[in-house]
Protein backbone atom coordinates (compact mmCIF):
# COMPACT_ATOMS: atom_id res chain seq x y z
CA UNK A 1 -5.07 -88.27 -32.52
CA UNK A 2 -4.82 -84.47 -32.60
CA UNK A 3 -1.45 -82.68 -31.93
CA UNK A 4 -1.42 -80.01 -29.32
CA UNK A 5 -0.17 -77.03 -30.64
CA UNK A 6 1.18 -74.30 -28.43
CA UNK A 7 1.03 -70.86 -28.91
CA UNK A 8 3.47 -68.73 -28.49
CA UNK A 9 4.36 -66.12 -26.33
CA UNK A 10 4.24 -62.28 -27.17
CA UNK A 11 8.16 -62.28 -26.51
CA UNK A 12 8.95 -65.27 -28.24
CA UNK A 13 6.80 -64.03 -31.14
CA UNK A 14 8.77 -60.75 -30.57
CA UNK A 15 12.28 -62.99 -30.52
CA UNK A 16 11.00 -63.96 -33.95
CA UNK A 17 10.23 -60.76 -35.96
CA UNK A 18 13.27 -58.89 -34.67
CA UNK A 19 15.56 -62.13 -35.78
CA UNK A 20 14.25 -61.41 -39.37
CA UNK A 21 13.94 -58.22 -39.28
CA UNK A 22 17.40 -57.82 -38.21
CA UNK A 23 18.22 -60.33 -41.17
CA UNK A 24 16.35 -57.45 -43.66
CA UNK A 25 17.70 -54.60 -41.96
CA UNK A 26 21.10 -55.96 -42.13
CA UNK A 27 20.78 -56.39 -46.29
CA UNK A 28 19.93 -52.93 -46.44
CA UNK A 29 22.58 -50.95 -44.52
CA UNK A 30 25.97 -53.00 -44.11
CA UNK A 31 27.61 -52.51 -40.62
CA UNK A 32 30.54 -53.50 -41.79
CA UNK A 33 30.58 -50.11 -43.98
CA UNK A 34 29.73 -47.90 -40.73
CA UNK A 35 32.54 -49.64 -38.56
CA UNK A 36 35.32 -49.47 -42.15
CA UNK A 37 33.97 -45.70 -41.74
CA UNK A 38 34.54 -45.18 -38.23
CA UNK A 39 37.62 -46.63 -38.98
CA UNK A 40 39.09 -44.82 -41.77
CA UNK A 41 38.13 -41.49 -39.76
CA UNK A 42 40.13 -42.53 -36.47
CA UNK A 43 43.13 -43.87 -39.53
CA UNK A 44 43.06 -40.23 -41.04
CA UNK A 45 43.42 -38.15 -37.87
CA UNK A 46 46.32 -35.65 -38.40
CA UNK A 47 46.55 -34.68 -34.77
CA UNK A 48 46.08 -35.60 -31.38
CA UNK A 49 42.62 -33.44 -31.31
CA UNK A 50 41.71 -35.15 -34.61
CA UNK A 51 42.34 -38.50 -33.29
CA UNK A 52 40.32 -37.90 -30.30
CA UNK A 53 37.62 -36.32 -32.05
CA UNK A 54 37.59 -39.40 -34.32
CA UNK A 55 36.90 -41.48 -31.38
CA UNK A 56 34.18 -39.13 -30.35
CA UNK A 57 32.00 -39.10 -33.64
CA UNK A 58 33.05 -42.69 -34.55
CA UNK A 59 29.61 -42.67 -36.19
CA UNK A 60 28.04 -44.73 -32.89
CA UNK A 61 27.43 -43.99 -29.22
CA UNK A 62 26.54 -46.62 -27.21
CA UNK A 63 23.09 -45.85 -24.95
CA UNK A 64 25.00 -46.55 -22.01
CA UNK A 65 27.28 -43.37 -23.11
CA UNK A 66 24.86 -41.05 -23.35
CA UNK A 67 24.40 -38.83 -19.94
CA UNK A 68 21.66 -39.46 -17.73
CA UNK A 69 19.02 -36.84 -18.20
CA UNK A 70 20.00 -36.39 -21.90
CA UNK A 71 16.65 -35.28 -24.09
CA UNK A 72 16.51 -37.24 -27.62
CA UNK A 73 14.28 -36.81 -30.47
CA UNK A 74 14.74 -40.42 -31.67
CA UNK A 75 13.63 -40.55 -35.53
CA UNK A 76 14.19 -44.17 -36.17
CA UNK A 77 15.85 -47.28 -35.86
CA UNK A 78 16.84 -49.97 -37.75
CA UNK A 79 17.94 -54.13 -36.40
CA UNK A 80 21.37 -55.27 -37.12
CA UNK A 81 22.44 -59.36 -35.92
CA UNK A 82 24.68 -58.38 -33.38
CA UNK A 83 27.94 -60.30 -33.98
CA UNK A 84 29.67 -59.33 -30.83
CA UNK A 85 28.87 -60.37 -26.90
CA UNK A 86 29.11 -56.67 -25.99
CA UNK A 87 25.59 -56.65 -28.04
CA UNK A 88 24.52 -59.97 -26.89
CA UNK A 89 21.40 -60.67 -25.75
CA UNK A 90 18.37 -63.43 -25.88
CA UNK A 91 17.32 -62.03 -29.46
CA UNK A 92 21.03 -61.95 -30.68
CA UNK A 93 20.39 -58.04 -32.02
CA UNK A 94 20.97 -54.37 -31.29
CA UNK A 95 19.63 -51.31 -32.76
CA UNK A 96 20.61 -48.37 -34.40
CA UNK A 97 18.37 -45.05 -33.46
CA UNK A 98 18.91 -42.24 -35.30
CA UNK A 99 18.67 -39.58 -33.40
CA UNK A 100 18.79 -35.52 -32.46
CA UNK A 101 19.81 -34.28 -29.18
CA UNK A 102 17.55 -32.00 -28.28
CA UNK A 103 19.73 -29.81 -25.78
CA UNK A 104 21.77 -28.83 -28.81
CA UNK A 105 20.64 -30.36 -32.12
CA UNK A 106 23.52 -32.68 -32.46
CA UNK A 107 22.49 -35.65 -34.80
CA UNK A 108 23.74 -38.75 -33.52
CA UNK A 109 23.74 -42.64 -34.13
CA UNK A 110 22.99 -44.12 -30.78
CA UNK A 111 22.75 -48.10 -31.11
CA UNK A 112 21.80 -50.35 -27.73
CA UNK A 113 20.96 -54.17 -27.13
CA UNK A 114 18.79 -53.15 -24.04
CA UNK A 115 15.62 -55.16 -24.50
CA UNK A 116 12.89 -53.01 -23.14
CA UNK A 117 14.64 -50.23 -25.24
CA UNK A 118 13.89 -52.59 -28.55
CA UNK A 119 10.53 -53.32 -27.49
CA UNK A 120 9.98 -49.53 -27.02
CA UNK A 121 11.34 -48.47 -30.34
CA UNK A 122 9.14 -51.49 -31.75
CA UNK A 123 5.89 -50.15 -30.19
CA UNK A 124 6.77 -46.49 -31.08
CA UNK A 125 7.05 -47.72 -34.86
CA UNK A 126 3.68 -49.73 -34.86
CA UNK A 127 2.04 -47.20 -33.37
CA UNK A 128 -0.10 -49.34 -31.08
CA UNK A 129 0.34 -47.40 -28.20
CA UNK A 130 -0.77 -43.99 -29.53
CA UNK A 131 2.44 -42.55 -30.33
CA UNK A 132 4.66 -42.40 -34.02
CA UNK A 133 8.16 -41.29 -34.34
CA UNK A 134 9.81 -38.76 -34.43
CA UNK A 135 9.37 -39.68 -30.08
CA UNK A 136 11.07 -37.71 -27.77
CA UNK A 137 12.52 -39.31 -24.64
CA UNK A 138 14.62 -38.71 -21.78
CA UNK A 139 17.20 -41.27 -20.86
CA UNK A 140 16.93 -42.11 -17.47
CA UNK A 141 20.13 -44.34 -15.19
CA UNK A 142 19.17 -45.68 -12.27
CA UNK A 143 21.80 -47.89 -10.10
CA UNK A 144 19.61 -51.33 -9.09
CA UNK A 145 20.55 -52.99 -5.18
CA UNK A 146 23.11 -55.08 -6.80
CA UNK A 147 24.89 -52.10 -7.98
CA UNK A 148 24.14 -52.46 -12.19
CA UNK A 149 23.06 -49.35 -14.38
CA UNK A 150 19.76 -49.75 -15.42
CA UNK A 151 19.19 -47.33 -18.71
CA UNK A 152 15.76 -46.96 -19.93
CA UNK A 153 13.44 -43.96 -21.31
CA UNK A 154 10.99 -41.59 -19.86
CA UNK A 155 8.69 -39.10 -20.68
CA UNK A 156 10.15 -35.59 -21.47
CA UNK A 157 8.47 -33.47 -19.13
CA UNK A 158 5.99 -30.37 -20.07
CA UNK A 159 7.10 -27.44 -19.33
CA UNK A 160 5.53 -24.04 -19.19
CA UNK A 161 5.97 -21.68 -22.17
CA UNK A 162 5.77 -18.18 -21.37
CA UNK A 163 3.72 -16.02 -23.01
CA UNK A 164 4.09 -13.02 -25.58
């Protein structure tokens, strides 16, 4: 008697790589190192300003920090398990984009659990739909009818460039 096997789904196929990727990723860069980091700058502040500052450049901003209408060049990403609820979602993981804002060239860390934001990055970095990182984006909030932020990327748009 023959077995019926079922195929899976492109998410749950997607659940799958990014739970082992986020299993390689983690062996390569150490979270715990980043957070002992952030850590050890907010421990050294001198000052007030230095405290504060600490907080600031803690090494991560969260997606849902970043200002609506900001303009990132994201350069990459890499998976990490997520280990805390704030992070939780069905594929257990966050990300980690490294990124450049491009209003004023800041680099920054920017990490996220937003789904459609990990499917994104995944897409960008297979190149299956037609564009490679570095990607530029535009972070777009929306409030939906029940009142929750919705964060998700959008084109940056064109703009004229004036000529000589």
């Amino acid at each position: 008697m023959a077995q019926e096997i079922s195929k899976r789904t492109a998410v749950e196929q997607f659940k799958a790589y990014v739970v082992d990727r986020a299993a390689l990723d983690g062996a390569v860069t150490d979270y715990s190192e980043l957070q002992d980091a952030q850590l050890g700058d907010i421990l050294g502040a001198a000052t007030e300003d230095d405290l504060f500052a600490a907080m600031e450049k803690a090494g991560l901003t969260g997606l849902r920090d970043v200002s609506n209408g900001t303009e990132l060049q994201i350069n990459g990403f890499r998976f990490i398990a997520g280990s805390n609820s704030e992070f939780a979602n069905r594929f257990g993981v966050f990300v980690i984009m490294d990124c450049q804002n491009l209003s004023n060239g800041t680099e920054m860390q920017i990490d996220t659990g937003i789904e459609r934001i990990i499917g994104f990055l995944r897409m960008v970095e297979t190149g299956q739909a037609g564009i490679e990182f570095p990607v530029s984006v535009v972070v777009q909030k929306d409030r939906t009818a029940s009142g929750n932020e919705m964060v998700t990327f959008r084109k940056v748009p064109k703009r004229a460039v004036k000529s000589a």
